[in-house]
N, C-alpha and C. Protein backbone atom coordinates (compact mmCIF):
# COMPACT_ATOMS: atom_id res chain seq x y z
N UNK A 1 122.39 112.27 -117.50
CA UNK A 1 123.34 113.30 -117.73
C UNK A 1 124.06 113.72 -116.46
N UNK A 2 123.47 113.77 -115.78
CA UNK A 2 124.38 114.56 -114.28
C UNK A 2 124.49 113.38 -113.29
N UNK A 3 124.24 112.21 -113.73
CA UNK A 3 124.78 111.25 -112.91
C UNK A 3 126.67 111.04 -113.48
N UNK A 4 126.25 110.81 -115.22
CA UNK A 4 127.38 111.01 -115.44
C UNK A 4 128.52 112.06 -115.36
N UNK A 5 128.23 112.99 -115.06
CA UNK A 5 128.57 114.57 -114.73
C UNK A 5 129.26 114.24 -113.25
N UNK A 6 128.20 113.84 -112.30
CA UNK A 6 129.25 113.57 -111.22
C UNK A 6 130.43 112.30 -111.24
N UNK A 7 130.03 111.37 -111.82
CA UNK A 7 130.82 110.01 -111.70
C UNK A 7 132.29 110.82 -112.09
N UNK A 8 132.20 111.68 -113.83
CA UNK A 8 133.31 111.65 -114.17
C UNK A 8 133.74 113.07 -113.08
N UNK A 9 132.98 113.35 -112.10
CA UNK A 9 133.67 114.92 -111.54
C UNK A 9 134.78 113.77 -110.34
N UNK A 10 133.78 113.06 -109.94
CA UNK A 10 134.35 112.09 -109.00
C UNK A 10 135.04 111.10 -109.12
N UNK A 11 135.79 110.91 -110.41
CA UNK A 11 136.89 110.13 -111.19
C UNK A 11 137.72 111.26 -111.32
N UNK A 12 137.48 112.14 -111.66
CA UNK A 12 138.57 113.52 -111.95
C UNK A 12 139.49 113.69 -110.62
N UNK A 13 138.11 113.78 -109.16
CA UNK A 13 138.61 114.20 -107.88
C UNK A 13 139.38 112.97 -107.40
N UNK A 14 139.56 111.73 -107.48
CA UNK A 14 140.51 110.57 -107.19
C UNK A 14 141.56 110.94 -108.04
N UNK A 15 141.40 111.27 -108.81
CA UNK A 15 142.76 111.30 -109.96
C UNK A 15 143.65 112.37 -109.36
N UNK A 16 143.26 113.08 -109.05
CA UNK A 16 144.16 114.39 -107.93
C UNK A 16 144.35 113.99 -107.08
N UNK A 17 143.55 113.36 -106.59
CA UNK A 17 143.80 113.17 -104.91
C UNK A 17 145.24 111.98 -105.18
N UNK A 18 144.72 111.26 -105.94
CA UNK A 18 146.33 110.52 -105.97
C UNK A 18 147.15 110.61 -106.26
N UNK A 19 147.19 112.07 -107.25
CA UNK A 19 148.46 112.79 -107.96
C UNK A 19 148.96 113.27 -106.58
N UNK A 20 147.99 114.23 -105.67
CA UNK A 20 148.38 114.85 -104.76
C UNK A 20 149.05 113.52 -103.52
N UNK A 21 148.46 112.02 -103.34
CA UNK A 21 149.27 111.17 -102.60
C UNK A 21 150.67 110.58 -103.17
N UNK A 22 150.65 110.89 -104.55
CA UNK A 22 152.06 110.54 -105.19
C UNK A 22 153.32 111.38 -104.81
N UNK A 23 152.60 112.32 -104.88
CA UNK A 23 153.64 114.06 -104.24
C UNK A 23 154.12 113.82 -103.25
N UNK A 24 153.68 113.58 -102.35
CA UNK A 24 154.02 112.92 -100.61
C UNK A 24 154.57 111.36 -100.81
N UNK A 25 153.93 110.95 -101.42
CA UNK A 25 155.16 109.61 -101.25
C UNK A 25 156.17 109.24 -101.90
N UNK A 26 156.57 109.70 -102.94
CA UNK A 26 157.47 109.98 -104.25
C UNK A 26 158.50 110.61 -103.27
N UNK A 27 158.79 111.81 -102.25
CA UNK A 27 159.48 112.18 -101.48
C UNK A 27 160.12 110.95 -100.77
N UNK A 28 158.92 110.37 -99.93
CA UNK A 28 159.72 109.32 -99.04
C UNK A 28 159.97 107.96 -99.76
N UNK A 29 159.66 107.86 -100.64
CA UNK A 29 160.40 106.57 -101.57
C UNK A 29 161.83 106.85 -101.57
N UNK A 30 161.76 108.05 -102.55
CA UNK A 30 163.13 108.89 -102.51
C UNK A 30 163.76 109.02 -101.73
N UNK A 31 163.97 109.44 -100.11
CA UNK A 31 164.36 109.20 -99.33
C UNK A 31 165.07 108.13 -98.75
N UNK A 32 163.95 106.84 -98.74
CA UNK A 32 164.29 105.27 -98.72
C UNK A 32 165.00 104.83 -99.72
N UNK A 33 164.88 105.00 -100.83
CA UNK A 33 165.70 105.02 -101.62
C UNK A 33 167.70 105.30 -101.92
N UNK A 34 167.38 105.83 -101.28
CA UNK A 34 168.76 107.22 -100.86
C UNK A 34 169.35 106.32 -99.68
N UNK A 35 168.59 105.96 -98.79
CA UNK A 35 168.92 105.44 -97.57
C UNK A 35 169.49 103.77 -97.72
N UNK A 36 168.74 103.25 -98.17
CA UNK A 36 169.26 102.13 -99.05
C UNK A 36 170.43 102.09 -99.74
N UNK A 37 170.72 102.60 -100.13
CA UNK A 37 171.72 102.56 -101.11
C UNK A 37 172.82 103.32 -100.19
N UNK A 38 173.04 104.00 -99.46
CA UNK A 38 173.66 104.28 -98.52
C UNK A 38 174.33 103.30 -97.58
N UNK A 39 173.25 102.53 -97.48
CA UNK A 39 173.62 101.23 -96.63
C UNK A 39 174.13 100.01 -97.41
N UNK A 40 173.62 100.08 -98.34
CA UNK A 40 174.41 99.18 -99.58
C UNK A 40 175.64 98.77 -99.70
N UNK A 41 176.05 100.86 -99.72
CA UNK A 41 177.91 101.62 -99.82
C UNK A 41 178.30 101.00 -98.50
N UNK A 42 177.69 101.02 -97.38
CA UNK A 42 178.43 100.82 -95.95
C UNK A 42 178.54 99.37 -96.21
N UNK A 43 177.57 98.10 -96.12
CA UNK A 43 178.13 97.15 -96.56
C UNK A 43 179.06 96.22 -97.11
N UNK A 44 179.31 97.32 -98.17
CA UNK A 44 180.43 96.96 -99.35
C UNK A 44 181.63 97.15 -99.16
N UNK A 45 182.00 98.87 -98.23
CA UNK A 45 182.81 98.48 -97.77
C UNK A 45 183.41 97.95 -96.30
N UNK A 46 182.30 97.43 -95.37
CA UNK A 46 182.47 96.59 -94.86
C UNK A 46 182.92 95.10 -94.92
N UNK A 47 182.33 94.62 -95.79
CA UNK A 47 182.63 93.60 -96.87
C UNK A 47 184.54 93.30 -97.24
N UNK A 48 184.52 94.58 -97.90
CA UNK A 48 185.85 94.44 -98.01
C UNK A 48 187.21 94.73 -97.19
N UNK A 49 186.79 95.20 -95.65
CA UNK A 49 187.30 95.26 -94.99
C UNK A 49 187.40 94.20 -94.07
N UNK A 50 186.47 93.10 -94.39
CA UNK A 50 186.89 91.78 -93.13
C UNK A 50 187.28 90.97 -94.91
N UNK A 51 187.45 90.92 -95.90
CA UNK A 51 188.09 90.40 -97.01
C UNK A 51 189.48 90.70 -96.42
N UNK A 52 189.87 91.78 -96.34
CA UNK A 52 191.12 92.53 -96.10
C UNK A 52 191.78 91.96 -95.00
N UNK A 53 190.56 91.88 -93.26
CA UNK A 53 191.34 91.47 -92.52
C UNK A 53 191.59 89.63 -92.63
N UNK A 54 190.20 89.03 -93.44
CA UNK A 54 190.40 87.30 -92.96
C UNK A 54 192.02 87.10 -93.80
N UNK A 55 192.42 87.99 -95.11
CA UNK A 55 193.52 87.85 -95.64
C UNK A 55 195.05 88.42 -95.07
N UNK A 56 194.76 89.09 -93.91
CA UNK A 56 196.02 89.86 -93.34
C UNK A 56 196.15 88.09 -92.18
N UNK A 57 194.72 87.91 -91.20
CA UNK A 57 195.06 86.73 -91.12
C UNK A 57 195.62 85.75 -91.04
N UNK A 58 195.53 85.35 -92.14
CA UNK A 58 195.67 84.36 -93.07
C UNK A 58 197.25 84.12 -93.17
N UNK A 59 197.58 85.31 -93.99
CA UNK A 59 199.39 85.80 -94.14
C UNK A 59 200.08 85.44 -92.60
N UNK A 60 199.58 85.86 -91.72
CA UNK A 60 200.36 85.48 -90.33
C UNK A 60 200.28 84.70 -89.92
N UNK A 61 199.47 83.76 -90.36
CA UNK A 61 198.90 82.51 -89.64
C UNK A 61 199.95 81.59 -90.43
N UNK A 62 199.73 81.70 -92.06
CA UNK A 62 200.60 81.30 -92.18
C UNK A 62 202.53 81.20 -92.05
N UNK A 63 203.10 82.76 -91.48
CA UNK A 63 204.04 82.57 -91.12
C UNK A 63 204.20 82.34 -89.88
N UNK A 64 203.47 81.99 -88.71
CA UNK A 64 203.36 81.47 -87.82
C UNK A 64 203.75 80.34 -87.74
N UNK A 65 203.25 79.48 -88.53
CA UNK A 65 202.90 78.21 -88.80
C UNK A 65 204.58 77.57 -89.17
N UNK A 66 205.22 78.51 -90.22
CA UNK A 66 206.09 78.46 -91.19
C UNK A 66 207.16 78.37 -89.70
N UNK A 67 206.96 79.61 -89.17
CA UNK A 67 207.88 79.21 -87.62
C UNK A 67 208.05 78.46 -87.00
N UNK A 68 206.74 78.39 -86.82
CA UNK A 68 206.93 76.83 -85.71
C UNK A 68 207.39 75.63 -86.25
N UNK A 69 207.28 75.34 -87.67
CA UNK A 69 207.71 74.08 -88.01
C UNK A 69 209.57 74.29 -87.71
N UNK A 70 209.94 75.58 -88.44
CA UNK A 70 211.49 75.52 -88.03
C UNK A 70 212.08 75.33 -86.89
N UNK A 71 211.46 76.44 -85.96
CA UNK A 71 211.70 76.02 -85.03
C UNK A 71 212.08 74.41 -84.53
N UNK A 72 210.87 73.87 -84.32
CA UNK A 72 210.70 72.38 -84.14
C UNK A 72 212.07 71.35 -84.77
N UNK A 73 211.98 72.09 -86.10
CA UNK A 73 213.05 71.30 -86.78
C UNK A 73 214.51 71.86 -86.07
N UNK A 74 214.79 72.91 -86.05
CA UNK A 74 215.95 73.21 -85.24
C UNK A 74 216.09 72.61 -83.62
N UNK A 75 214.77 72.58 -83.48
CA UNK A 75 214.96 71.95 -81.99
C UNK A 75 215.56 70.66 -81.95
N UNK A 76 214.69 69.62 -82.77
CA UNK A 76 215.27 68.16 -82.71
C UNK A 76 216.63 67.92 -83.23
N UNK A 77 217.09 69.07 -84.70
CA UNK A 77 218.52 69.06 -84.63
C UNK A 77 219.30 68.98 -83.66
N UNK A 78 219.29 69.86 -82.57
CA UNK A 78 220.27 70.55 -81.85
C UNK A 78 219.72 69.91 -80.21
N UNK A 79 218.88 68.89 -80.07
CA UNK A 79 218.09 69.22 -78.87
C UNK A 79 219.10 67.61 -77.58
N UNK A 80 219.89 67.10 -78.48
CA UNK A 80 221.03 66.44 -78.36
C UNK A 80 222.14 66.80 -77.84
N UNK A 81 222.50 68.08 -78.44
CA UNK A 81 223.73 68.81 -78.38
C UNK A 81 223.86 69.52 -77.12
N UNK A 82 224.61 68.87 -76.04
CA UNK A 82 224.69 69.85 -74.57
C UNK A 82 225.37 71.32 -74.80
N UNK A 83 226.02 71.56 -75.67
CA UNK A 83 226.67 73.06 -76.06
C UNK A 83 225.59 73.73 -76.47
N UNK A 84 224.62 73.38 -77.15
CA UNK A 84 223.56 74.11 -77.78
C UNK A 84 221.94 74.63 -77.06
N UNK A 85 221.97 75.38 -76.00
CA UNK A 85 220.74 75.84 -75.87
C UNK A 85 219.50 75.94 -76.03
N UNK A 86 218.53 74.62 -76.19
CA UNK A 86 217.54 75.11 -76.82
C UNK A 86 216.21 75.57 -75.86
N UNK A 87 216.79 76.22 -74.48
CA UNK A 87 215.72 77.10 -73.93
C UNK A 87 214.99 78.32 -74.72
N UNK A 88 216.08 78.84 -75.41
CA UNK A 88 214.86 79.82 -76.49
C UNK A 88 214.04 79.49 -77.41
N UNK A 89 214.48 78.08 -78.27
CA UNK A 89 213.57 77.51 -78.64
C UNK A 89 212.62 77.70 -78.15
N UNK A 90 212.10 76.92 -76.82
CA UNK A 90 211.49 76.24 -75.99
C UNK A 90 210.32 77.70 -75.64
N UNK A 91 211.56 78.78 -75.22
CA UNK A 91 210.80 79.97 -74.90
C UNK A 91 210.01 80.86 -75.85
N UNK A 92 210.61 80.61 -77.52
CA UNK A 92 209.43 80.96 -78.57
C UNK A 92 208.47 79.83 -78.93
N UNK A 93 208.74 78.90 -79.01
CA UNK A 93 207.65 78.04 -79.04
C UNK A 93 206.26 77.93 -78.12
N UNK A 94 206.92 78.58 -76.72
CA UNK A 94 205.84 79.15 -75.89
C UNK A 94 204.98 80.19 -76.22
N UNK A 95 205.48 81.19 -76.74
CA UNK A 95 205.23 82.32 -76.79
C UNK A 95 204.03 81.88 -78.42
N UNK A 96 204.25 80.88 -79.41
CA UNK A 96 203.73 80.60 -80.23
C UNK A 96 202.26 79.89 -79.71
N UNK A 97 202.27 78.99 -78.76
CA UNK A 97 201.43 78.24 -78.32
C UNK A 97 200.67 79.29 -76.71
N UNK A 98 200.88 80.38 -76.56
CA UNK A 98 200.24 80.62 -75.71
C UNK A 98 199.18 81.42 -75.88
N UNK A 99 197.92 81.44 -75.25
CA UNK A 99 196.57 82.16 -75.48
C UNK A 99 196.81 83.20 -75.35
N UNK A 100 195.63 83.94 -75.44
CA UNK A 100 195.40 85.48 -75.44
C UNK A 100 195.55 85.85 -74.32
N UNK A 101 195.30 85.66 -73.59
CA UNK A 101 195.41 86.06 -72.42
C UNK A 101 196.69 86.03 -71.03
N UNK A 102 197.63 84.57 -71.65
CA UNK A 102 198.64 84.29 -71.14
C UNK A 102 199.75 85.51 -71.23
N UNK A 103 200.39 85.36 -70.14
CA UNK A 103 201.44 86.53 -70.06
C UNK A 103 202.83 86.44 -70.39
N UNK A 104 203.00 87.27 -71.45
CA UNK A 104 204.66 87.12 -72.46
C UNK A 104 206.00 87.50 -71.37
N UNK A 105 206.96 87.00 -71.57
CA UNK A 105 208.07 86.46 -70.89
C UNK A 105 208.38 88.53 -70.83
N UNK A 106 209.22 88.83 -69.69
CA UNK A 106 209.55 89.64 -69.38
C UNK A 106 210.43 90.24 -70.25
N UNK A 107 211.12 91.20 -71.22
CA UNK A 107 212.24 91.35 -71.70
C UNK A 107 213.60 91.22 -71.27
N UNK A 108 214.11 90.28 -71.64
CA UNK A 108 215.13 89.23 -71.20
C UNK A 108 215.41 88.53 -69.79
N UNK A 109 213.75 87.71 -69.97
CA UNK A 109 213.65 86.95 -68.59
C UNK A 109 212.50 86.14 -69.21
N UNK A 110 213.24 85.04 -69.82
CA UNK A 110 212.18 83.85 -70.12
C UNK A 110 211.43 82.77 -69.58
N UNK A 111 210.70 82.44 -70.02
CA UNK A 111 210.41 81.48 -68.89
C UNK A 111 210.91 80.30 -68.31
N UNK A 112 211.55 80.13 -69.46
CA UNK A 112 212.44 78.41 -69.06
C UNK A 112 214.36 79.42 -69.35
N UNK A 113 214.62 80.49 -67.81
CA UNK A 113 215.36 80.83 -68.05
C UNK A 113 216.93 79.98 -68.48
N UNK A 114 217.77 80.73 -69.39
CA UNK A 114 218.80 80.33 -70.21
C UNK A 114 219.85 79.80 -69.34
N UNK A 115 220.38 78.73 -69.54
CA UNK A 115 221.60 78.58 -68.15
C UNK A 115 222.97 78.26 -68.75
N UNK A 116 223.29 78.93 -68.69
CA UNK A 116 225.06 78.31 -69.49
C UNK A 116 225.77 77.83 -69.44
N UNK A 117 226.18 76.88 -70.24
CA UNK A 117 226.64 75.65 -70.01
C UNK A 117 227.55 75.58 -69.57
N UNK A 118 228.77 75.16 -68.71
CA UNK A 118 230.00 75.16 -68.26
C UNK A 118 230.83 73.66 -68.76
């Protein structure tokens, strides 16, 4: 009788005690929980902000591209023609092909300055 008396007193007292460890960790689940999903939101729209930039990109790269071919094509048109100038060509096509770091032509002082024809 009082063996069983304690077993079930001492099944009763775990059963609290883990209600009472659920209380305390049910908070910080919740917490983590919260925090997670927080970071989720930052993700997402992180996510869609390099979507945004590889596509802004993209758009310039391709009219970049779209330039330089004209260019090129206007060049070999005209690149014959002694009346026709094609130092600006020459000087955006630079400006297309030069690194990050290279230094852009002065405002109206190019690099392969313009010489006029006589």
């Amino acid at each position: 009788g009082s063996r069983a008396k304690a077993a079930s007193s001492s099944s009763s007292s775990s059963v609290s005690s883990t209600a009472a460890a659920k209380k305390v960790i049910d908070p910080k689940i919740t917490q983590l929980e919260s925090q997670l999903k927080q970071k989720d939101d930052e993700l997402e729209q992180m996510a869609a902000a390099v979507l945004k930039i590889e596509k802004d990109r993209d758009f310039y790269y391709d009219k970049l591209s779209h330039l330089e071919k004209v260019l090129n094509i206007i060049k070999s048109q005209f690149s014959a023609d002694p009346l026709i100038p094609t130092s600006v060509l020459d000087d955006l096509l630079h400006v297309l092909y030069a690194g990050p770091s290279a230094p852009a032509p002065a405002p109206g002082q190019s690099h392969a300055p313009f010489q006029a024809q006589q």
